[in-house]
C-alpha atoms as a PDB file:
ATOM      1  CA  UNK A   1     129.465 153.079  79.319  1.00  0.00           C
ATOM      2  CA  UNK A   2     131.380 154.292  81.910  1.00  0.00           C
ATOM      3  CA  UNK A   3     134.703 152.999  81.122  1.00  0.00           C
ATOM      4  CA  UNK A   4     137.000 153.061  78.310  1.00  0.00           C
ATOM      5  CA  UNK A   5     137.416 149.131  76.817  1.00  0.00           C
ATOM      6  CA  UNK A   6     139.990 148.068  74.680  1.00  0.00           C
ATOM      7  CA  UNK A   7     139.541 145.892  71.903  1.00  0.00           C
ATOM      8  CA  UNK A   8     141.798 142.663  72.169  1.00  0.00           C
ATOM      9  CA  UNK A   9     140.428 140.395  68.797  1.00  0.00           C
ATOM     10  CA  UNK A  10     138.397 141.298  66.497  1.00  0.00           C
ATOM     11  CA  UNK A  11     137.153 138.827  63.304  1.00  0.00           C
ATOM     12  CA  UNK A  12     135.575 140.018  60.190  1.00  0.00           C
ATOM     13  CA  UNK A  13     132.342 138.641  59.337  1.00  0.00           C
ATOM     14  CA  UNK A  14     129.801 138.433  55.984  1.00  0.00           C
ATOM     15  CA  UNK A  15     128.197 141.579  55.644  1.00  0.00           C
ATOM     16  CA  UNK A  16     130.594 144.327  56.694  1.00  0.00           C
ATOM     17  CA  UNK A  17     130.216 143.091  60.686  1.00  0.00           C
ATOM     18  CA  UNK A  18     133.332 142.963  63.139  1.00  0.00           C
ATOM     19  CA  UNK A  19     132.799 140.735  65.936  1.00  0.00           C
ATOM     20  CA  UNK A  20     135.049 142.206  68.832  1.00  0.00           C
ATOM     21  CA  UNK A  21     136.432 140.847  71.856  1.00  0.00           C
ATOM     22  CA  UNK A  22     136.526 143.733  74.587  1.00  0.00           C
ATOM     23  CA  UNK A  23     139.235 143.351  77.651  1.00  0.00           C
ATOM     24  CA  UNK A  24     136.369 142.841  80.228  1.00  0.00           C
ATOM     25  CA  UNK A  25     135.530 139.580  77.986  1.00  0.00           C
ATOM     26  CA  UNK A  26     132.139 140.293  76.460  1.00  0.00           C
ATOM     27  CA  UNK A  27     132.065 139.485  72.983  1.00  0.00           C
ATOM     28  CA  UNK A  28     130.047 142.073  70.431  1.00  0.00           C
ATOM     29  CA  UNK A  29     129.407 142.314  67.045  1.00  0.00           C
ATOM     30  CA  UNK A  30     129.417 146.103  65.179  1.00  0.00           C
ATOM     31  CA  UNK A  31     127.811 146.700  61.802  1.00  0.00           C
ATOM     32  CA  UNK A  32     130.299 148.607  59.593  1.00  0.00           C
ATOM     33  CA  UNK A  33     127.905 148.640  56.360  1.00  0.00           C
ATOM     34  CA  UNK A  34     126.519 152.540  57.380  1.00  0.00           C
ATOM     35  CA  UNK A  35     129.916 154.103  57.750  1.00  0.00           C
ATOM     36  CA  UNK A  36     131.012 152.426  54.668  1.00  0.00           C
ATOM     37  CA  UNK A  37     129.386 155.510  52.529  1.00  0.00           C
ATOM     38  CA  UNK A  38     131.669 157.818  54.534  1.00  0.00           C
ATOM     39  CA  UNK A  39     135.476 158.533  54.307  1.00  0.00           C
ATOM     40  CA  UNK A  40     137.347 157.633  55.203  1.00  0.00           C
ATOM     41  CA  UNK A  41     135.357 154.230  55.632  1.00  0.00           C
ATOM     42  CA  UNK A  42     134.583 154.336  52.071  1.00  0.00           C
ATOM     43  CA  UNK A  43     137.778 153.324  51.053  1.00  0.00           C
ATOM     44  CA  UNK A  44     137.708 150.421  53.109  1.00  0.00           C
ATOM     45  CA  UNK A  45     134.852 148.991  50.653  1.00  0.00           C
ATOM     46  CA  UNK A  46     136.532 150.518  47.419  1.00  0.00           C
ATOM     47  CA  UNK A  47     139.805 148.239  48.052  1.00  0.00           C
ATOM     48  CA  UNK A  48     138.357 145.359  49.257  1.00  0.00           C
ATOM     49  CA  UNK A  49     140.817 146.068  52.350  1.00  0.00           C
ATOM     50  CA  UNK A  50     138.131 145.612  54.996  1.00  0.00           C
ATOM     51  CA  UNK A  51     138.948 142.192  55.460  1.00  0.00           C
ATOM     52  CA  UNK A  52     142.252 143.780  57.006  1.00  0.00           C
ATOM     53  CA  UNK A  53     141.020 145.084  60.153  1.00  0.00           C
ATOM     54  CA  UNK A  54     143.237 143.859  62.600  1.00  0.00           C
ATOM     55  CA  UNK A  55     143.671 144.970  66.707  1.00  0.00           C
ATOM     56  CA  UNK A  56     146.617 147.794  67.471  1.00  0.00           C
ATOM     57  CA  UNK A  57     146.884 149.622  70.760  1.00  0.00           C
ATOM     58  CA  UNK A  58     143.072 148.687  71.609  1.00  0.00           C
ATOM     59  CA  UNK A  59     141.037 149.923  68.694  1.00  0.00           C
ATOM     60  CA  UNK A  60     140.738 148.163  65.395  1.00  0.00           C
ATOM     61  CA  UNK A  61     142.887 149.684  62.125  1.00  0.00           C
ATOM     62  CA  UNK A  62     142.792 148.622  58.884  1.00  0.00           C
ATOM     63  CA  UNK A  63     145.559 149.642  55.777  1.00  0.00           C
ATOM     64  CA  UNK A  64     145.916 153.241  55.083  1.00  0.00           C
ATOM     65  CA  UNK A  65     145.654 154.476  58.760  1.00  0.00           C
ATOM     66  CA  UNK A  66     142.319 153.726  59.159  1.00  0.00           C
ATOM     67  CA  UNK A  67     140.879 153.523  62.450  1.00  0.00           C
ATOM     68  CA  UNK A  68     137.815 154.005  64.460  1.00  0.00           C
ATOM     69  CA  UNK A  69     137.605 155.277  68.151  1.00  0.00           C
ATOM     70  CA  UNK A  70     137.570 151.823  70.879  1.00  0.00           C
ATOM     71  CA  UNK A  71     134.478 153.518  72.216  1.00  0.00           C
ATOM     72  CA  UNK A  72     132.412 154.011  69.187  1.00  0.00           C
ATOM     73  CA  UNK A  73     132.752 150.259  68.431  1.00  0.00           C
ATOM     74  CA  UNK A  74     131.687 149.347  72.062  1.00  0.00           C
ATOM     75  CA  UNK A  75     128.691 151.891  72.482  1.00  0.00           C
ATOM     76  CA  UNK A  76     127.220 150.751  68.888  1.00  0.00           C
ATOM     77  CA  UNK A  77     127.716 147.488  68.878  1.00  0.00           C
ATOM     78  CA  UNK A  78     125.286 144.802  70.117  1.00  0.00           C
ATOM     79  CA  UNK A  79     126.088 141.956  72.545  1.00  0.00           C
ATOM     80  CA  UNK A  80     126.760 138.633  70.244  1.00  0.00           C
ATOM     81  CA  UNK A  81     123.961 136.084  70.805  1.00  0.00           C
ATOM     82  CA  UNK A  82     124.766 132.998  72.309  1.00  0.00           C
ATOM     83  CA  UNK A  83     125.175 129.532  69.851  1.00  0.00           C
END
């Protein structure tokens, strides 16, 4: 990737998966279940407060100042398949 994306949605799905909305409009979906094991991620599982994730200043946070970098999500996520 050459460019930095911003995140502008993002909606929690079964299995620890955040399908993301990036500002150039393509739509991806990012596994979460690996960093789960690792903090601060792990406390994400702990409280149940996954399902919190929400979009601020391009990157997706969750409760207890919990973030993860806009280009991790974009490089390691996958293209969502077409219904």
């Amino acid at each position: 990737m050459n460019e930095l994306l911003d995140v502008v949605a993002v909606a929690v799905k079964a299995d620890y998966r955040l399908e993301l909305e990036f500002e150039n409009g393509e739509v991806r979906v990012f596994n979460m279940a690996p960093l789960l094991d690792k903090k601060p991620f792990s406390r994400l599982k702990e409280s149940g407060s996954f399902f919190g994730a929400r979009v601020d200043y391009g990157t997706v946070v969750w409760p207890g100042n919990i973030d993860i970098a806009p280009e991790t999500l974009y490089d390691r996520s996958v293209p969502l398949e077409p219904a």
